[in-house]
PDB file of N, CA and C in Angstrom:
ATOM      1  N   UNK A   1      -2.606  -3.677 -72.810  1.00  0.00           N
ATOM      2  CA  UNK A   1      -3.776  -2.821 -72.779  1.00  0.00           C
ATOM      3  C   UNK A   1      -3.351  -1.406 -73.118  1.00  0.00           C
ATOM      4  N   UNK A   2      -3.811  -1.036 -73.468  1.00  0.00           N
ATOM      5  CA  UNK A   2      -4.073   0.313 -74.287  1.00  0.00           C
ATOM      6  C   UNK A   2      -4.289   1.944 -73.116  1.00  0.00           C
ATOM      7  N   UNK A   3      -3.421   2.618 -73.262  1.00  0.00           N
ATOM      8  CA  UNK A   3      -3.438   3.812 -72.007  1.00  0.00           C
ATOM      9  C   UNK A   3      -4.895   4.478 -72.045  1.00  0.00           C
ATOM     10  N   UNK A   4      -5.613   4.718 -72.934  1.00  0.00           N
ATOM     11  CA  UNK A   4      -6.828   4.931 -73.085  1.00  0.00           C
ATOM     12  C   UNK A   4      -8.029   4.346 -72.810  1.00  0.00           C
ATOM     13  N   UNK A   5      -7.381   2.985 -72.565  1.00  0.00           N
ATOM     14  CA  UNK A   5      -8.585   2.000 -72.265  1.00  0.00           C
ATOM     15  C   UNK A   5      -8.564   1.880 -70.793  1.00  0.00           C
ATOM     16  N   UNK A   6      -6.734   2.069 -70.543  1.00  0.00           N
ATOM     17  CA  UNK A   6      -7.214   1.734 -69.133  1.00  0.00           C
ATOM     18  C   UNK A   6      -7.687   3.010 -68.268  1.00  0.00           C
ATOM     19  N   UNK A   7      -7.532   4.099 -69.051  1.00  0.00           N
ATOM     20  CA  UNK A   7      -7.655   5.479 -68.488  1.00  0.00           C
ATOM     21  C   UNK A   7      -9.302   5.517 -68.148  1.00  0.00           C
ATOM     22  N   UNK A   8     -10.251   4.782 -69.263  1.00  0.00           N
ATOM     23  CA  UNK A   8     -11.550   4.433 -69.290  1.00  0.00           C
ATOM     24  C   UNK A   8     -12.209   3.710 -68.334  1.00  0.00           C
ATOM     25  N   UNK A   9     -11.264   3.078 -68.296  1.00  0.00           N
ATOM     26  CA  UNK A   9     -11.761   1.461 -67.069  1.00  0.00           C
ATOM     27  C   UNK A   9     -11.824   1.984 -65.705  1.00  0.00           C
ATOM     28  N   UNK A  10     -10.578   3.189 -65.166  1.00  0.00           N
ATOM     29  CA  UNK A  10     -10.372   3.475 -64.155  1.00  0.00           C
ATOM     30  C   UNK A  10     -11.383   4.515 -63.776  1.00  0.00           C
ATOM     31  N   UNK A  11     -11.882   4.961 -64.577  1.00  0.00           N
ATOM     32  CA  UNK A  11     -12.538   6.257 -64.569  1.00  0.00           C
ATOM     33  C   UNK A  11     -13.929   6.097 -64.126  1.00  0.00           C
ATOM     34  N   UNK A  12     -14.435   4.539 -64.701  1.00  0.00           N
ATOM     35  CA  UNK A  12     -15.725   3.739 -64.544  1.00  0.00           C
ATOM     36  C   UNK A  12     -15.983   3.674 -62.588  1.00  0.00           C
ATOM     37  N   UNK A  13     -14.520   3.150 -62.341  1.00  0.00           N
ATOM     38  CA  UNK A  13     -14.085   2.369 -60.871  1.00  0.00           C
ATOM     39  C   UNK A  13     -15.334   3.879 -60.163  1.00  0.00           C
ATOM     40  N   UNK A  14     -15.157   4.836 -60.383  1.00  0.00           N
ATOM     41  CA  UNK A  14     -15.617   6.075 -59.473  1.00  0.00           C
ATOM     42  C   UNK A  14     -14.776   6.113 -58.125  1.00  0.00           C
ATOM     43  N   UNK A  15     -13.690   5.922 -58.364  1.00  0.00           N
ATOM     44  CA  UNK A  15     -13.006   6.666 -56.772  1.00  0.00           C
ATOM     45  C   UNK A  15     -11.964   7.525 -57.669  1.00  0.00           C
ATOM     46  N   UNK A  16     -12.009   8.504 -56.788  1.00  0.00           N
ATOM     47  CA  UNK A  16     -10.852   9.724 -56.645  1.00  0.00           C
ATOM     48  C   UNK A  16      -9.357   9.125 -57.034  1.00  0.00           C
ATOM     49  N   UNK A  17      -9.104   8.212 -55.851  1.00  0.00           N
ATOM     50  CA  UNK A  17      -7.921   8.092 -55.445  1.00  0.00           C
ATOM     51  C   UNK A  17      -7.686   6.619 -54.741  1.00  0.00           C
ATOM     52  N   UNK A  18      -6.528   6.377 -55.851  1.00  0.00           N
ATOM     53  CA  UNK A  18      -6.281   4.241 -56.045  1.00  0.00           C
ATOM     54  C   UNK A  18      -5.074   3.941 -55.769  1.00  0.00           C
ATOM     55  N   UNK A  19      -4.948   2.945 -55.361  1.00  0.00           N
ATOM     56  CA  UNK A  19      -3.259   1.784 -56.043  1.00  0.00           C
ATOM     57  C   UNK A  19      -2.708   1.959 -56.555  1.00  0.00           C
ATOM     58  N   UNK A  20      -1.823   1.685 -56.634  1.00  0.00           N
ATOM     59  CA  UNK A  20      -1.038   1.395 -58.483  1.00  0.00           C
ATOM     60  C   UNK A  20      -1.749  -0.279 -58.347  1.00  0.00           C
ATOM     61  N   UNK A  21      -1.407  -0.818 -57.310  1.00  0.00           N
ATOM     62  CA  UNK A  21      -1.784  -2.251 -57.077  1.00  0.00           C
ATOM     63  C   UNK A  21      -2.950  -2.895 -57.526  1.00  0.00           C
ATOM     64  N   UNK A  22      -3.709  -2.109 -56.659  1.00  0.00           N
ATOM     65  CA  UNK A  22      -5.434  -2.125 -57.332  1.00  0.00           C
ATOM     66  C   UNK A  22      -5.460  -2.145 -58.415  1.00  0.00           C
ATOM     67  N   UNK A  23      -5.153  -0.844 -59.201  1.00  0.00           N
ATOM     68  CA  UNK A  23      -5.187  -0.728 -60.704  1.00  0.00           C
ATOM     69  C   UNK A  23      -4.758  -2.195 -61.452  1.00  0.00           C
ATOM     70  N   UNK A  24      -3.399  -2.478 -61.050  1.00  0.00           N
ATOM     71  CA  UNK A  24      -2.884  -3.463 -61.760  1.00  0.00           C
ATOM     72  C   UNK A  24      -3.678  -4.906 -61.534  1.00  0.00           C
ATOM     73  N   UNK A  25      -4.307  -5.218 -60.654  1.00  0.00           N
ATOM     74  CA  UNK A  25      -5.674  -6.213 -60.403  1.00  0.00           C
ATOM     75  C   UNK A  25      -6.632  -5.995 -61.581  1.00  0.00           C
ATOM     76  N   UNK A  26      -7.686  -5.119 -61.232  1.00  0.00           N
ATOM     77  CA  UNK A  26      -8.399  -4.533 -61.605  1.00  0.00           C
ATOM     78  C   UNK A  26      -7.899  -4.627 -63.519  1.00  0.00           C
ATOM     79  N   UNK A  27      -6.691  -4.057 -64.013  1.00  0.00           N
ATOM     80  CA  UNK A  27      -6.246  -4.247 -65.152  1.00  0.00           C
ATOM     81  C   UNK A  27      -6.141  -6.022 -65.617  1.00  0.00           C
ATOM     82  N   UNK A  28      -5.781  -6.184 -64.818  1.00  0.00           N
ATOM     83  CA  UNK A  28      -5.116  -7.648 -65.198  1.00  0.00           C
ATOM     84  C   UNK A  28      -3.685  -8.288 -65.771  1.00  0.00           C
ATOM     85  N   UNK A  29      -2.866  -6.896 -64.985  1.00  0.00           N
ATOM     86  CA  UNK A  29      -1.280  -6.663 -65.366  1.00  0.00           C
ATOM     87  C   UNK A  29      -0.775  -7.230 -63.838  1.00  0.00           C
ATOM     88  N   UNK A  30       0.458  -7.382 -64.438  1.00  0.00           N
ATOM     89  CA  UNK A  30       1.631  -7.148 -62.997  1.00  0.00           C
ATOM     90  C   UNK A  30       1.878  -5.908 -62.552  1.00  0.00           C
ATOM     91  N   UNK A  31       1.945  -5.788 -61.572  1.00  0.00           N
ATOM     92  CA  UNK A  31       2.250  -4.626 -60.724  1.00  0.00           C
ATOM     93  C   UNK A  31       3.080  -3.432 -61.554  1.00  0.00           C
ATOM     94  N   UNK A  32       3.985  -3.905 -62.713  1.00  0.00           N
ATOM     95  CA  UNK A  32       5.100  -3.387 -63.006  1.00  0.00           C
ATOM     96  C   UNK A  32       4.824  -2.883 -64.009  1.00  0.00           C
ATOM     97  N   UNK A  33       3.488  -3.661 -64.970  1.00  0.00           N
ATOM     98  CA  UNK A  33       2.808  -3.409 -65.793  1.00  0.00           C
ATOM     99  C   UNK A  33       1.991  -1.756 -65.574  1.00  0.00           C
ATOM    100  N   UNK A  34       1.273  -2.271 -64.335  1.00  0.00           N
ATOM    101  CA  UNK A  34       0.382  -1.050 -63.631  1.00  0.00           C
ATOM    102  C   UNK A  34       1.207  -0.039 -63.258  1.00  0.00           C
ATOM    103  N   UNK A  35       2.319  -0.086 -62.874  1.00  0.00           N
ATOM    104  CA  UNK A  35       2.771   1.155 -63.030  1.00  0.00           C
ATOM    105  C   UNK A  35       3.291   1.772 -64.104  1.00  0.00           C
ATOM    106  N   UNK A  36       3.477   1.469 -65.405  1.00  0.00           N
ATOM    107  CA  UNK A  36       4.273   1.570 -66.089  1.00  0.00           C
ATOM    108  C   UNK A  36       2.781   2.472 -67.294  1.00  0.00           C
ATOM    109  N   UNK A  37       1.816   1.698 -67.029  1.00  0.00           N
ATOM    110  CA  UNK A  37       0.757   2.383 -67.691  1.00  0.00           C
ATOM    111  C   UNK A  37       0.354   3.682 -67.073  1.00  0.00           C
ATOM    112  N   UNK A  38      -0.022   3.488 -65.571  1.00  0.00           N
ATOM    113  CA  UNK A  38      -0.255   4.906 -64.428  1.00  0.00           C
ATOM    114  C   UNK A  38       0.663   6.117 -64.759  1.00  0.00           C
ATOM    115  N   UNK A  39       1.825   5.565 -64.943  1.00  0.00           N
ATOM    116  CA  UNK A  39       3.018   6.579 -65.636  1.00  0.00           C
ATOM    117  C   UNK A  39       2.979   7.465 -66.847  1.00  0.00           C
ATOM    118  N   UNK A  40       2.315   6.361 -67.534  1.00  0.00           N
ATOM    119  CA  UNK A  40       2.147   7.354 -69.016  1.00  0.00           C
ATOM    120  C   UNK A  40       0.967   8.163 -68.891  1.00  0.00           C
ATOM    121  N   UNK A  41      -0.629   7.509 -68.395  1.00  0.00           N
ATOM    122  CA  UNK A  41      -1.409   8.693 -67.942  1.00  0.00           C
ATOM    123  C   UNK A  41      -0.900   9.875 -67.159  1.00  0.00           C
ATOM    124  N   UNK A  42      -0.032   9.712 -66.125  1.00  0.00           N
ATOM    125  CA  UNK A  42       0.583  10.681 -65.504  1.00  0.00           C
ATOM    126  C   UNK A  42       1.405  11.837 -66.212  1.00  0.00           C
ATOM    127  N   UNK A  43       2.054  11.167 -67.361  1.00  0.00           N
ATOM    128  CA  UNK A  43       2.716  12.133 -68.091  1.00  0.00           C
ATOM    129  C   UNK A  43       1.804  12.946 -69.150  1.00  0.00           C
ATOM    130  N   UNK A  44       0.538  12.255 -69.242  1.00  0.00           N
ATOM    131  CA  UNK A  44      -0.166  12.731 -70.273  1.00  0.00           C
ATOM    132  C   UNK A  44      -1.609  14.071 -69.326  1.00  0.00           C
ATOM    133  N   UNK A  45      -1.249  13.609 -68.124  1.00  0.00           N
ATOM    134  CA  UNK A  45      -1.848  14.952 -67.161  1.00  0.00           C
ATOM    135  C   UNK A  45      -3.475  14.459 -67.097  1.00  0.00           C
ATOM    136  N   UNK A  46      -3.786  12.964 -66.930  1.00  0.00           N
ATOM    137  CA  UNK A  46      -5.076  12.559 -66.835  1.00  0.00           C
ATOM    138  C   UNK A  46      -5.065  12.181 -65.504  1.00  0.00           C
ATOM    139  N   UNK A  47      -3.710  11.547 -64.774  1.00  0.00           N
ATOM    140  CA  UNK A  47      -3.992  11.425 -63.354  1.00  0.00           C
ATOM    141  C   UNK A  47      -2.491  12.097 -62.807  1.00  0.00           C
ATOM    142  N   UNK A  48      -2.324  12.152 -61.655  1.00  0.00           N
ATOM    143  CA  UNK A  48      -1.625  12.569 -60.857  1.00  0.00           C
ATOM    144  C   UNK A  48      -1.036  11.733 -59.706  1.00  0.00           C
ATOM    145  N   UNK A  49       0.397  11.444 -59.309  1.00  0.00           N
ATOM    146  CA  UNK A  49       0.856  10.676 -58.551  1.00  0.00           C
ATOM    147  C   UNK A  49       0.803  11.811 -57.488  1.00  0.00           C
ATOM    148  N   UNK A  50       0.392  10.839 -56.006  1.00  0.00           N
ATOM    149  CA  UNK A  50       0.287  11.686 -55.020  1.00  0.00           C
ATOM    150  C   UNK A  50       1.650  10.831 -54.164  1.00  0.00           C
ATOM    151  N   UNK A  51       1.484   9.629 -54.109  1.00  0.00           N
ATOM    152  CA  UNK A  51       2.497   9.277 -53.008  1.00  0.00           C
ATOM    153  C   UNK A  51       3.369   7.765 -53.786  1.00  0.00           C
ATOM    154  N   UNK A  52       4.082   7.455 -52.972  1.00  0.00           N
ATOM    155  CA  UNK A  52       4.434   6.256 -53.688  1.00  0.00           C
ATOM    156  C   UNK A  52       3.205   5.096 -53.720  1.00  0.00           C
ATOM    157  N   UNK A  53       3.066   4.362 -54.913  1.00  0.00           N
ATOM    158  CA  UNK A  53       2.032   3.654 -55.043  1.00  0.00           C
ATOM    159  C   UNK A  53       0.549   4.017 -54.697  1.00  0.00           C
ATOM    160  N   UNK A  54       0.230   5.386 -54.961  1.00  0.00           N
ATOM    161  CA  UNK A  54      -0.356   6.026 -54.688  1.00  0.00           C
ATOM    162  C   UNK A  54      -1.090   7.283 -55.765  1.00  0.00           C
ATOM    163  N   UNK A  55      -2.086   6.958 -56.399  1.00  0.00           N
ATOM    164  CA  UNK A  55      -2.329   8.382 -57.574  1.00  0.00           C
ATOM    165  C   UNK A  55      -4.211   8.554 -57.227  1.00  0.00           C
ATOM    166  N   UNK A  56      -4.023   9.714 -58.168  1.00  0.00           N
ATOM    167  CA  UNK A  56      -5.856  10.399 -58.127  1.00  0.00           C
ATOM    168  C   UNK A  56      -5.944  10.549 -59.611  1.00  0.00           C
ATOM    169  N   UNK A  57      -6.987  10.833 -59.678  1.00  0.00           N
ATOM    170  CA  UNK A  57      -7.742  11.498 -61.288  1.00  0.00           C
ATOM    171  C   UNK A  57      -7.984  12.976 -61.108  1.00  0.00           C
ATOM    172  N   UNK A  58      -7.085  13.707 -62.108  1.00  0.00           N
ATOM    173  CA  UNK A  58      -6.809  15.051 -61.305  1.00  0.00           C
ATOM    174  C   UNK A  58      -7.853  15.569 -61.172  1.00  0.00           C
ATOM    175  N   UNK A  59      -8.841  15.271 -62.168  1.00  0.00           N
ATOM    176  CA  UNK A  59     -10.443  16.593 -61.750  1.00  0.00           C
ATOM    177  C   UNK A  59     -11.419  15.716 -60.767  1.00  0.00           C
ATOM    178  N   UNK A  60     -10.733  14.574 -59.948  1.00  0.00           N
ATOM    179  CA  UNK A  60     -11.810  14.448 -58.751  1.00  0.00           C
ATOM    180  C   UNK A  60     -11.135  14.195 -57.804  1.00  0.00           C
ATOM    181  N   UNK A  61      -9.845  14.405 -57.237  1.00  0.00           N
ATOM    182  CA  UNK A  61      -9.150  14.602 -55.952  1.00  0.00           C
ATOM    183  C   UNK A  61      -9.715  15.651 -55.222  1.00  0.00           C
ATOM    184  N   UNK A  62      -9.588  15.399 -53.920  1.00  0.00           N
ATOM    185  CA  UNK A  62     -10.046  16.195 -53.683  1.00  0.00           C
ATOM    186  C   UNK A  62      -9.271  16.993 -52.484  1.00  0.00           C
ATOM    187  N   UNK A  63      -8.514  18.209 -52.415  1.00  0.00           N
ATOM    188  CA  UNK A  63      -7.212  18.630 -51.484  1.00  0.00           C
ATOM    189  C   UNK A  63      -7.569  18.233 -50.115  1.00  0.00           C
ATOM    190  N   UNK A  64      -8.523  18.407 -49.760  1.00  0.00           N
ATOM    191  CA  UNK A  64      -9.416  17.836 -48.282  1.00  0.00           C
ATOM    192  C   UNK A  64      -9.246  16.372 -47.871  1.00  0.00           C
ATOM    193  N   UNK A  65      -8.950  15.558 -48.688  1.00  0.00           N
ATOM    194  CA  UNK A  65      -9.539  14.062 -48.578  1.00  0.00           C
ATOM    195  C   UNK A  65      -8.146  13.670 -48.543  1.00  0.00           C
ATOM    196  N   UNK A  66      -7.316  14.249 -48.965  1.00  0.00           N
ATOM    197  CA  UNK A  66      -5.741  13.702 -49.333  1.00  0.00           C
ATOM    198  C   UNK A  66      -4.900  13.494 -48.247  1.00  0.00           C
ATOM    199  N   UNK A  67      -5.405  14.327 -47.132  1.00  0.00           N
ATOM    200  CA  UNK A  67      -4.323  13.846 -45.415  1.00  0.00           C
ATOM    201  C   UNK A  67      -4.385  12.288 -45.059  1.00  0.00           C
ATOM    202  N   UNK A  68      -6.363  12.166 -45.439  1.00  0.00           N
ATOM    203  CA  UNK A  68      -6.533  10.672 -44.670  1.00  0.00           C
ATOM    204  C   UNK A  68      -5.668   9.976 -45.578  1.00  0.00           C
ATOM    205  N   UNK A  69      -5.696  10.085 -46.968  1.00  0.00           N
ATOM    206  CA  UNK A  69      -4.559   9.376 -47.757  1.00  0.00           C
ATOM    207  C   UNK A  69      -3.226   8.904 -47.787  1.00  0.00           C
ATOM    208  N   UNK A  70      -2.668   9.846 -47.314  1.00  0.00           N
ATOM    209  CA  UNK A  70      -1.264  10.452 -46.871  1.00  0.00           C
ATOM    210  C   UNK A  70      -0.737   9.934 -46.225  1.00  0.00           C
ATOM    211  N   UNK A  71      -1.817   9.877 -44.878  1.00  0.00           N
ATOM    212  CA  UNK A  71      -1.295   9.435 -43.595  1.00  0.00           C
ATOM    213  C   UNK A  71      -1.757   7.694 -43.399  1.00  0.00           C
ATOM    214  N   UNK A  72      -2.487   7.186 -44.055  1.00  0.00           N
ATOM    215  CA  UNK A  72      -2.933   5.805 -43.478  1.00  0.00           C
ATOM    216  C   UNK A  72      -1.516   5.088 -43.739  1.00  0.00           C
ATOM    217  N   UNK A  73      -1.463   4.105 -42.356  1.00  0.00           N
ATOM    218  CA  UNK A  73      -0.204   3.109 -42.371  1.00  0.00           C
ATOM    219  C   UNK A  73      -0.245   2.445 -43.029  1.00  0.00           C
ATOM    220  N   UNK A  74      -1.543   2.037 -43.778  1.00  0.00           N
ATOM    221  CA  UNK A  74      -1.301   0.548 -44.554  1.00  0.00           C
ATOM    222  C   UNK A  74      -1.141   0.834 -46.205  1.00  0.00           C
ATOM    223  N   UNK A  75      -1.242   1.987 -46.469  1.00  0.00           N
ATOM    224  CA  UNK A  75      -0.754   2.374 -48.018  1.00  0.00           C
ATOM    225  C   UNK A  75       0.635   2.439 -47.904  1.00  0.00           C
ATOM    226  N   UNK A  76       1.643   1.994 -49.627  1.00  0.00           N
ATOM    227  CA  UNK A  76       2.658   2.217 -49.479  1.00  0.00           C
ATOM    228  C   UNK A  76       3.058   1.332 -48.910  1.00  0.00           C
TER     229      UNK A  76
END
């Protein structure tokens, strides 16, 4: 899949802030896949890694919302 397409697909989802995991579902990749695509959006400054296995879409994160993120036990 195509970094643009999936940059599209994710963008549809309407949340802030995802998986890598999810994504890679949602895509229909392996995990390794999903990160490997999340990476290149990341380098290309469309999303932003916040934690391990963990990213946002930089113009709808939101600095407020990111503790509950941060901190939940079951991410990561």
């Amino acid at each position: 899949m195509k970094t643009i397409a999936a940059f599209k697909l994710i963008q549809l989802l309407g949340i802030p802030v995802f998986l890598t995991s999810d994504i890679a579902v949602i895509l229909g990749v392996s995990n390794q896949t999903g990160y490997k695509i999340l990476k290149e959006l990341a380098n290309e400054k469309l999303i932003v890694h916040l934690h391990r296995g963990l990213c946002g879409l930089i113009d709808q994160v939101d600095p407020l919302m990111l503790p509950e993120y941060l901190t939940d036990p079951h991410i990561a």
